[in-house]
N, C-alpha and C. Protein backbone atom coordinates (compact mmCIF):
# COMPACT_ATOMS: atom_id res chain seq x y z
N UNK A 1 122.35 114.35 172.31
CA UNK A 1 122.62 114.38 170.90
C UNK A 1 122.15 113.08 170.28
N UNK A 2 121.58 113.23 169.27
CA UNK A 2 120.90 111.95 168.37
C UNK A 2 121.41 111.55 167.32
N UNK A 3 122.25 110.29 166.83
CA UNK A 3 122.72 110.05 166.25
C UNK A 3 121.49 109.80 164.63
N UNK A 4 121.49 110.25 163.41
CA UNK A 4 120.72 109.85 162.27
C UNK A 4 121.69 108.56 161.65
N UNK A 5 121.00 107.23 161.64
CA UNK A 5 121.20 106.67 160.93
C UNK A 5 121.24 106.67 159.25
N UNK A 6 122.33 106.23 158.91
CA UNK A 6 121.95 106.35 156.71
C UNK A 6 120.63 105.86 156.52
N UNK A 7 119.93 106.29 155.79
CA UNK A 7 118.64 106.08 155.12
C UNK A 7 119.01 104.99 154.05
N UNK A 8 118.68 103.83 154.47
CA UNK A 8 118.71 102.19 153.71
C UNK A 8 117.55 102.42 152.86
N UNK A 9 117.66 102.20 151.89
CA UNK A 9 116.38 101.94 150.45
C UNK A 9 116.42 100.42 150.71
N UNK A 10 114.74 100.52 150.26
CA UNK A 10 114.97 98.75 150.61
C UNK A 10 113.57 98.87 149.04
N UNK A 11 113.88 98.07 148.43
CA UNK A 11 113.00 98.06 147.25
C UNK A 11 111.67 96.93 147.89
N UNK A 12 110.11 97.65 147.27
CA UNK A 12 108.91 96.79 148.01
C UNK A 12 109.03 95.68 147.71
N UNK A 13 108.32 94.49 147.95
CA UNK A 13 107.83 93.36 146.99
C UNK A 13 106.83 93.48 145.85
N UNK A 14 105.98 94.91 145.99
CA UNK A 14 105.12 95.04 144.87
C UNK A 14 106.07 96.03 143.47
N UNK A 15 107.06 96.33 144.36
CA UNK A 15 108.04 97.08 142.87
C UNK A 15 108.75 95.95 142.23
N UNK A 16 109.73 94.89 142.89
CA UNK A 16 109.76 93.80 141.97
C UNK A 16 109.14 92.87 141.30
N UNK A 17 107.86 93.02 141.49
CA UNK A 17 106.28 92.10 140.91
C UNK A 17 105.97 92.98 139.95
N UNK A 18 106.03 94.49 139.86
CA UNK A 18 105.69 95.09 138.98
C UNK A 18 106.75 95.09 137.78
N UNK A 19 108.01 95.03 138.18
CA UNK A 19 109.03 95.00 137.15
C UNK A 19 109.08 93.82 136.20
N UNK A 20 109.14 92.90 136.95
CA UNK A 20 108.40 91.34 136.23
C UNK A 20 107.81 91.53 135.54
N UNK A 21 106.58 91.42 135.68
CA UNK A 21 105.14 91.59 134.99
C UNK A 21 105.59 92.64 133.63
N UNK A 22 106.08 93.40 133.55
CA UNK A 22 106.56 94.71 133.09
C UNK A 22 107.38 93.88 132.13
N UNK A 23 108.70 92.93 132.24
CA UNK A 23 109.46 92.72 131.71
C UNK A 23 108.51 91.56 130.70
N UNK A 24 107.79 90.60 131.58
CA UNK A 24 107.09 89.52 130.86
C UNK A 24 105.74 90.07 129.84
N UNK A 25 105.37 91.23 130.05
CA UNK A 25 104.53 92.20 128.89
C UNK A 25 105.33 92.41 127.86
N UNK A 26 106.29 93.08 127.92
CA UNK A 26 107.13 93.47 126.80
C UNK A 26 108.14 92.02 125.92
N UNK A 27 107.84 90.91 126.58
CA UNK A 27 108.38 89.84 125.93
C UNK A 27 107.26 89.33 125.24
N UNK A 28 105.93 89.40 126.19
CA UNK A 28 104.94 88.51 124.95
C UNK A 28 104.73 89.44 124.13
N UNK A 29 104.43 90.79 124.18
CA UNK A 29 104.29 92.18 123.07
C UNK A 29 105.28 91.25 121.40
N UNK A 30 106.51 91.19 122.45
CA UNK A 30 107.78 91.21 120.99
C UNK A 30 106.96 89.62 120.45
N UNK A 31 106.75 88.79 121.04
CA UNK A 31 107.00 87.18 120.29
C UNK A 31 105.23 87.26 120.03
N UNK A 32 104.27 88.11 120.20
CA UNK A 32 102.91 87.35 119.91
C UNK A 32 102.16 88.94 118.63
N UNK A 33 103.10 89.44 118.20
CA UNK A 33 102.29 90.61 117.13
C UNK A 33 101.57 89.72 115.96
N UNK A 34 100.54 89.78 115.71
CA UNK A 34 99.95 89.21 114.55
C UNK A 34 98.73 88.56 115.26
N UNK A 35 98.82 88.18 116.08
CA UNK A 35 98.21 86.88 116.63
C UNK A 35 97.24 88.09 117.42
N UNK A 36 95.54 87.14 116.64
CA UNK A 36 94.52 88.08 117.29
C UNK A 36 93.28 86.60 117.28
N UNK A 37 92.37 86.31 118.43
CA UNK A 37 91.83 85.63 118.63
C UNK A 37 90.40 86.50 118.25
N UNK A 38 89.90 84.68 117.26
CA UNK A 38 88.33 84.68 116.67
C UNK A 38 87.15 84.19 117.51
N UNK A 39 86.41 84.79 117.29
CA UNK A 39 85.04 84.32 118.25
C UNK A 39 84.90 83.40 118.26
N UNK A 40 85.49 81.82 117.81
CA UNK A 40 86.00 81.00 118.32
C UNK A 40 86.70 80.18 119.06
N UNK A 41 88.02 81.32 119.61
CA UNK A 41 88.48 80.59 120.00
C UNK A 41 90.14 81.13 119.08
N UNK A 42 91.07 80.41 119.90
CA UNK A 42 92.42 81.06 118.91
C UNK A 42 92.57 80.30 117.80
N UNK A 43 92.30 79.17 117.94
CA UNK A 43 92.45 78.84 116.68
C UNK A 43 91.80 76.86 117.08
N UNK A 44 90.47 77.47 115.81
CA UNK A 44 89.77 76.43 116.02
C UNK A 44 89.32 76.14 114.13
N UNK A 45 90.10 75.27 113.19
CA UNK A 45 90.09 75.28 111.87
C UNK A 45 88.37 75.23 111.21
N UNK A 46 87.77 74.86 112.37
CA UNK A 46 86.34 74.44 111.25
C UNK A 46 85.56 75.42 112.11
N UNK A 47 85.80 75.97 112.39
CA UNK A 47 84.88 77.21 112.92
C UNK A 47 84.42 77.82 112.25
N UNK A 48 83.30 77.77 111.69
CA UNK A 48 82.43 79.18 110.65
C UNK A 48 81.27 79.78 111.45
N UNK A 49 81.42 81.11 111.71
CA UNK A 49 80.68 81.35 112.46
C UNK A 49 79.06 82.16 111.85
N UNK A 50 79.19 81.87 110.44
CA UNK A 50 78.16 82.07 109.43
C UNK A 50 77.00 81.03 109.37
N UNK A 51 77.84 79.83 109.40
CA UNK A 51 77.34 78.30 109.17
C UNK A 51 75.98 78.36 110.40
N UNK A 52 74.73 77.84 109.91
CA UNK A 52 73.64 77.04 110.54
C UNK A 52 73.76 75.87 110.58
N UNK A 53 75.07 75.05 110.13
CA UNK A 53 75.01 73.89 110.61
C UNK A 53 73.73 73.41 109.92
N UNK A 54 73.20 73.37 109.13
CA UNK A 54 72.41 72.74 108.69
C UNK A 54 73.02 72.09 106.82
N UNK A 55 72.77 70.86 106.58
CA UNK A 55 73.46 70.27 105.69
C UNK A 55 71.85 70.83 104.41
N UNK A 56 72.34 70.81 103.46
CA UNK A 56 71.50 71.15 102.19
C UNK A 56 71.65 69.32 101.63
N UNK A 57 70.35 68.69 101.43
CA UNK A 57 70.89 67.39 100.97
C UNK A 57 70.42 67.60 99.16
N UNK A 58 70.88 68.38 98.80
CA UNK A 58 71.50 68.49 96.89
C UNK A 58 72.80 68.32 97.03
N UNK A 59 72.87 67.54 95.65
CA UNK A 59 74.48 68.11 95.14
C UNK A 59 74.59 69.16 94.79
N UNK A 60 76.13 69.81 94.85
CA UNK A 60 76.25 71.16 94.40
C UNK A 60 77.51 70.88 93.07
N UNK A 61 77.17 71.96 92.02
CA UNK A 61 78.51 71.65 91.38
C UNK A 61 78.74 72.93 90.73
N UNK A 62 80.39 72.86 91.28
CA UNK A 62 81.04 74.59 91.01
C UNK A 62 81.46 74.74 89.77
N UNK A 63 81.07 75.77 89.06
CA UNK A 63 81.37 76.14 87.65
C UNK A 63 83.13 76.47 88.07
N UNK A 64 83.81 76.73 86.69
CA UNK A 64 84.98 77.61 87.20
C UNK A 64 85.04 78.68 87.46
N UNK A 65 85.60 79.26 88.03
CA UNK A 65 85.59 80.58 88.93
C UNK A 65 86.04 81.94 87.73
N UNK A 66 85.42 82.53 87.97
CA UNK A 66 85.87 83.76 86.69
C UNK A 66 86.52 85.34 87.70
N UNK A 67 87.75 85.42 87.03
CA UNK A 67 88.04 86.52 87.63
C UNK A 67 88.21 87.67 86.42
N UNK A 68 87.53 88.82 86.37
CA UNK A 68 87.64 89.77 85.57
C UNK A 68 88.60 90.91 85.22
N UNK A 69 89.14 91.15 86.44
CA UNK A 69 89.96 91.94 86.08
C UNK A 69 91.90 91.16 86.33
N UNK A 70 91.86 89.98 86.00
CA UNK A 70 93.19 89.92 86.06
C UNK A 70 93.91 89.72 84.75
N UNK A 71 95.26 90.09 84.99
CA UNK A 71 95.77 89.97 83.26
C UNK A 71 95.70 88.78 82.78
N UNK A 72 96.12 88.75 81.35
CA UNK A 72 96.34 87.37 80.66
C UNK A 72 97.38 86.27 81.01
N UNK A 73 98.26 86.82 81.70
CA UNK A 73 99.21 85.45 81.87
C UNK A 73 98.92 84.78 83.34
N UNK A 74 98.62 85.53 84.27
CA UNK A 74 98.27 84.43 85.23
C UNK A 74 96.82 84.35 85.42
N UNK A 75 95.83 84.62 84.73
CA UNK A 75 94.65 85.02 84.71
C UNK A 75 94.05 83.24 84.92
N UNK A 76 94.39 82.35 83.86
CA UNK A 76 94.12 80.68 83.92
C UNK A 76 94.46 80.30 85.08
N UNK A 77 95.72 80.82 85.73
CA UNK A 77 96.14 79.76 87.04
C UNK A 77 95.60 80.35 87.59
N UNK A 78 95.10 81.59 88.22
CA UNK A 78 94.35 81.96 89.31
C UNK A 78 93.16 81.23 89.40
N UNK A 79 92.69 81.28 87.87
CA UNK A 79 90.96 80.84 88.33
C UNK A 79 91.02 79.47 88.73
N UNK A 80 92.05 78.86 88.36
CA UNK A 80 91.84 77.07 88.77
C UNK A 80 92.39 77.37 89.88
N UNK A 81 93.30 77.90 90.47
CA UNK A 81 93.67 77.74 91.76
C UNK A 81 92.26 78.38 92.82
N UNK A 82 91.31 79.16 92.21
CA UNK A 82 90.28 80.28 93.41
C UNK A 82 88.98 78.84 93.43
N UNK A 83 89.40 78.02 91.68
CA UNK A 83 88.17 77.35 91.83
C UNK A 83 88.27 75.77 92.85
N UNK A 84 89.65 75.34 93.04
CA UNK A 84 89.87 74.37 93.34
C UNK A 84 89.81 74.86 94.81
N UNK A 85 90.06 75.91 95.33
CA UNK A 85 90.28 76.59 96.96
C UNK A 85 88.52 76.44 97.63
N UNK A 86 87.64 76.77 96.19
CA UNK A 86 86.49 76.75 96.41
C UNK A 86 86.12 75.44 97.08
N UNK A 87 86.41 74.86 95.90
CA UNK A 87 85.89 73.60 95.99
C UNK A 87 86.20 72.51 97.62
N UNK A 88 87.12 72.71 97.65
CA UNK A 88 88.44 72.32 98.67
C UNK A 88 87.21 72.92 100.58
N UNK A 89 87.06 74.32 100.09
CA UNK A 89 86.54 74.88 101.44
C UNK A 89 84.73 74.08 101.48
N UNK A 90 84.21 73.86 100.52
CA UNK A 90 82.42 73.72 100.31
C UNK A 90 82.61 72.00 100.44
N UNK A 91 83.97 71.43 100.31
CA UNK A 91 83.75 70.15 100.97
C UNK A 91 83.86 69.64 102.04
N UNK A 92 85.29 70.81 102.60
CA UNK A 92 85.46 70.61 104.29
C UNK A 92 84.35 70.92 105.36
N UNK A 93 83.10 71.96 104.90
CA UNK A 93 82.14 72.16 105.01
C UNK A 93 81.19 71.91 105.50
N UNK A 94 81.21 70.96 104.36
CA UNK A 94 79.68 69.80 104.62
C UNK A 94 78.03 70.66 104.82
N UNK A 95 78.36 71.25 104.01
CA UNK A 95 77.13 72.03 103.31
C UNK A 95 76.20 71.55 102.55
N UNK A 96 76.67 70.67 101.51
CA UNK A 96 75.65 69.95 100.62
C UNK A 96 76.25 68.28 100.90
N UNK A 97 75.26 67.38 100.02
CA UNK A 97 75.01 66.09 100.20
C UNK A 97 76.52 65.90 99.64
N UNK A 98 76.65 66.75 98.33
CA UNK A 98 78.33 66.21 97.52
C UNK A 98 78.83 67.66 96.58
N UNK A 99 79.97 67.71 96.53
CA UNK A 99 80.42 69.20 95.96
C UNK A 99 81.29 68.60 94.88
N UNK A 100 81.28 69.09 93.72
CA UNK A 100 81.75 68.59 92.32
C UNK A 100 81.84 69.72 91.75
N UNK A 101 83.22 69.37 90.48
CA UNK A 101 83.41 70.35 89.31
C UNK A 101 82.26 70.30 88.12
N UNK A 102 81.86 71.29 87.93
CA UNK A 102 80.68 71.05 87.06
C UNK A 102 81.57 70.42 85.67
N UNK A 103 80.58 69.68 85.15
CA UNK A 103 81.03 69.22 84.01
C UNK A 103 79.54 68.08 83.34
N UNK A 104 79.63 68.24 81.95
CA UNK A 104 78.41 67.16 81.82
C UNK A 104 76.80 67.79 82.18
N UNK A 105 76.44 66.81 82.23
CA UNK A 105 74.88 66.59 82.66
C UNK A 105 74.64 67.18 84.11
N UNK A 106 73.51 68.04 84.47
CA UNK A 106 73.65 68.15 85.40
C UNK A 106 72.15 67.67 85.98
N UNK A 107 71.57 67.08 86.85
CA UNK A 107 70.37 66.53 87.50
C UNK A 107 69.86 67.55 88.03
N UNK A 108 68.17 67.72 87.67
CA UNK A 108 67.38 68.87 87.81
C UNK A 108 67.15 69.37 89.40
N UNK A 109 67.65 68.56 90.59
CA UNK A 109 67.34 68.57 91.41
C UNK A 109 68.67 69.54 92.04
N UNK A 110 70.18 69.44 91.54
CA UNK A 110 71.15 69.75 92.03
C UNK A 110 71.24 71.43 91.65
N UNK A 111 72.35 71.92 93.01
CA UNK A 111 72.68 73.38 92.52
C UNK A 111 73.99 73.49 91.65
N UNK A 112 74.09 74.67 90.89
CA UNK A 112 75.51 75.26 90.21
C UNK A 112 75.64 76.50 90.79
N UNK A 113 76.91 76.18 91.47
CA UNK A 113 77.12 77.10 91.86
C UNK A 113 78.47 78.30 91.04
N UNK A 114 78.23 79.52 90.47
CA UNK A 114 79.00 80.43 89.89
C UNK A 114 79.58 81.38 90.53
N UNK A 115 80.76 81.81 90.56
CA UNK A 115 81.73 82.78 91.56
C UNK A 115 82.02 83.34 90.39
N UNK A 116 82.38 84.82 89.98
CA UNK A 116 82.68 85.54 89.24
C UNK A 116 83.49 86.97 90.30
N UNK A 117 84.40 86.96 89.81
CA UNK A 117 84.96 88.20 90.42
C UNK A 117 85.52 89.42 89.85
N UNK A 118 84.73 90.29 90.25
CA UNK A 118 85.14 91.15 89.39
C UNK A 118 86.23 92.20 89.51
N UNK A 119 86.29 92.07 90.94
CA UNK A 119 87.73 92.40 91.48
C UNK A 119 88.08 91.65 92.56
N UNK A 120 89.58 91.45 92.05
CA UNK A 120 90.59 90.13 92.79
C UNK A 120 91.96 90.82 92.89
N UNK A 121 92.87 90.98 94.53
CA UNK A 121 93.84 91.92 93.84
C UNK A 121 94.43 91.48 95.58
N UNK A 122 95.42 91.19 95.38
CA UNK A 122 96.40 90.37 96.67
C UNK A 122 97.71 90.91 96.56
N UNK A 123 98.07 91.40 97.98
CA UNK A 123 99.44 92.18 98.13
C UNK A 123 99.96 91.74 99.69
N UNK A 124 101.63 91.50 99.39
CA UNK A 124 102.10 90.85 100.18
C UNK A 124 103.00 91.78 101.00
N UNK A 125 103.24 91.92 102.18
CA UNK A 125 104.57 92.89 102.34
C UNK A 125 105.28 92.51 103.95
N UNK A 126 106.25 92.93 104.14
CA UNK A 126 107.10 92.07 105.34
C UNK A 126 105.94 92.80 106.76
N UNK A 127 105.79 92.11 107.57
CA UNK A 127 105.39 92.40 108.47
C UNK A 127 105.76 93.24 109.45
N UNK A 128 105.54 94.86 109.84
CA UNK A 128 106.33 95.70 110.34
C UNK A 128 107.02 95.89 111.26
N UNK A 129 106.83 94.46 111.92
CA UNK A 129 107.57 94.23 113.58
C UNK A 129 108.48 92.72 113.36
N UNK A 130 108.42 92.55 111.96
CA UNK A 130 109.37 90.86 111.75
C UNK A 130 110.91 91.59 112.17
N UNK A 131 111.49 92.10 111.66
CA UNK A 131 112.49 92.47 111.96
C UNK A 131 113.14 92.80 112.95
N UNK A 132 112.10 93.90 113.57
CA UNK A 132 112.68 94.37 115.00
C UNK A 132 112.54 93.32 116.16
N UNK A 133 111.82 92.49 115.96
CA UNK A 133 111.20 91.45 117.05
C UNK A 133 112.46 90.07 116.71
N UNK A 134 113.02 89.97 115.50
CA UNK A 134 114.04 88.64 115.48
C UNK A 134 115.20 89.66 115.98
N UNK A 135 115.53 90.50 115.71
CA UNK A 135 116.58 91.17 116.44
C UNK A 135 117.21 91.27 117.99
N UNK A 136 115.31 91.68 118.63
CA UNK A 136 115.52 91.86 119.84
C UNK A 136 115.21 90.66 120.45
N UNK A 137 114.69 89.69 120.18
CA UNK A 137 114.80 88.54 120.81
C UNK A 137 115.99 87.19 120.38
N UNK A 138 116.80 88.09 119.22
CA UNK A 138 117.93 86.86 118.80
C UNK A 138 117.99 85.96 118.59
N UNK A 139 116.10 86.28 117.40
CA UNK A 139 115.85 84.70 116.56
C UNK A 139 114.86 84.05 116.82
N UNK A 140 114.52 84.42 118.05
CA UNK A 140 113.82 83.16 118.96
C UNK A 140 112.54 83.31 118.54
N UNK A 141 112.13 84.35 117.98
CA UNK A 141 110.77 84.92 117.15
C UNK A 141 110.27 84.72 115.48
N UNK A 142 111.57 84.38 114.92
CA UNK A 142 111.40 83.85 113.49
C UNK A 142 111.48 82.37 113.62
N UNK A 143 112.28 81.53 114.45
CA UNK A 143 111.71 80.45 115.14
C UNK A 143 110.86 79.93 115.56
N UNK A 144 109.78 80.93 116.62
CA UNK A 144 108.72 80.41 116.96
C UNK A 144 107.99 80.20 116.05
N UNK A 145 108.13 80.57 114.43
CA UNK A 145 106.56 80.99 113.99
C UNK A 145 105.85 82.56 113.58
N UNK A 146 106.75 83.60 114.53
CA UNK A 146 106.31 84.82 114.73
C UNK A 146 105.72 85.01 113.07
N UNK A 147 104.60 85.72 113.01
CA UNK A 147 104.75 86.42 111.28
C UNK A 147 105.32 87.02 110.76
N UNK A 148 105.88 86.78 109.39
CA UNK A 148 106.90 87.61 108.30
C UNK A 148 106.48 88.61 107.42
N UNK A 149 104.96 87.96 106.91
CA UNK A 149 104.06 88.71 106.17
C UNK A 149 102.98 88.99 106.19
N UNK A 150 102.35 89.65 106.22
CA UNK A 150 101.19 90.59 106.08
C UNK A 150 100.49 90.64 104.64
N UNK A 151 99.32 89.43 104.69
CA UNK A 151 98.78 89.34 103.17
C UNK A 151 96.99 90.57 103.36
N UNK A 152 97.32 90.86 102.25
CA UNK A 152 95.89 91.96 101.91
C UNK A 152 95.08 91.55 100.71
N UNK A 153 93.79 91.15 100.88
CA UNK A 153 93.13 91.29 99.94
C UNK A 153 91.74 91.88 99.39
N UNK A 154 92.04 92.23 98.33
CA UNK A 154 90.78 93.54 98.39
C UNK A 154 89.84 92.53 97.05
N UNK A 155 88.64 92.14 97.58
CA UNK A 155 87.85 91.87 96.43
C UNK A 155 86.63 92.03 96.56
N UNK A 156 85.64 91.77 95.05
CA UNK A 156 84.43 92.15 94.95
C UNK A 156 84.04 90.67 93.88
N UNK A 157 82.64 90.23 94.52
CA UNK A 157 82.37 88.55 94.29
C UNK A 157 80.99 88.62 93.77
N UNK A 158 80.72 88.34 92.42
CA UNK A 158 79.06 88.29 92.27
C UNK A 158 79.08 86.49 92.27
N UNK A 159 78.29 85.79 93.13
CA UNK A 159 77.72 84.77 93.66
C UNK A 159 76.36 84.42 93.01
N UNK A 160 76.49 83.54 91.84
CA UNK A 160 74.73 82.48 91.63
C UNK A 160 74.76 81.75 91.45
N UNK A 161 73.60 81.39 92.26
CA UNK A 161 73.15 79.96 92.19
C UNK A 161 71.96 79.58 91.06
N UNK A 162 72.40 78.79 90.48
CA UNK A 162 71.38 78.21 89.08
C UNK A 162 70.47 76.82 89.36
């Protein structure tokens, strides 16, 4: 007569490596939504991947920025705020010899540059995983940084140079 021993479960080493891995997926899932890496690199600020790197030695000088379809009351602060953003990005740049608000005299040699938009239209809304992600991690995700909002913008840009 043969005695059957109880059948002992013994869990693999590749089922607790898989559960891990499993658990540490679903933690970076919750703390990294938003976050998508540029052909740069994750985050590299002067990266333009348009740029030839080649410097233009004119001055350039930016007219103010015209936006067409926005209403009358914030219609002034937008354009100084799109023209100063301009200005702000074509100096960090280093595109031309010097970037200026047009104004005055301008030297026959230099460009003007004109941005006109004829549609400009920005919408903000909570990010669809902010919530569930500070919940299930108990904060530790509106802490890190995680994103709250989700900005959209839809526009159309006529660009000349004079």
């Amino acid at each position: 007569m043969t005695s059957k021993a109880p059948a002992r479960r013994t869990r693999s080493r590749s089922g607790r490596l898989g559960l891990v891995l499993a658990l540490c997926s679903v933690l970076a899932i919750q703390l990294l939504p938003g976050c998508a890496a540029t052909a740069g690199g994750l985050y590299e600020p002067n990266y333009d991947p348009f740029s030839s790197k080649r410097r233009i030695e004119r001055a350039a000088w930016l007219a103010r920025v015209e936006v067409l379809d926005a209403d009358g009351a914030n219609k002034s602060a937008l354009e100084d705020s799109l023209t100063l953003d301009l200005l702000a990005y074509l100096e960090s740049g280093d595109y031309f010899r010097s970037v200026r608000i047009l104004s005055g005299q301008i030297p026959p040699d230099d460009y003007v540059l004109r941005f006109r938009f004829t549609k400009f239209q920005q919408t903000w809304m909570w990010h669809p995983l902010f919530f569930p992600a500070v919940v299930a991690t108990m904060g530790v995700y509106a802490l890190a940084g995680g994103p709250a909002f989700r900005e959209t913008s839809r526009l159309s840009v006529d660009f000349r140079t004079f």
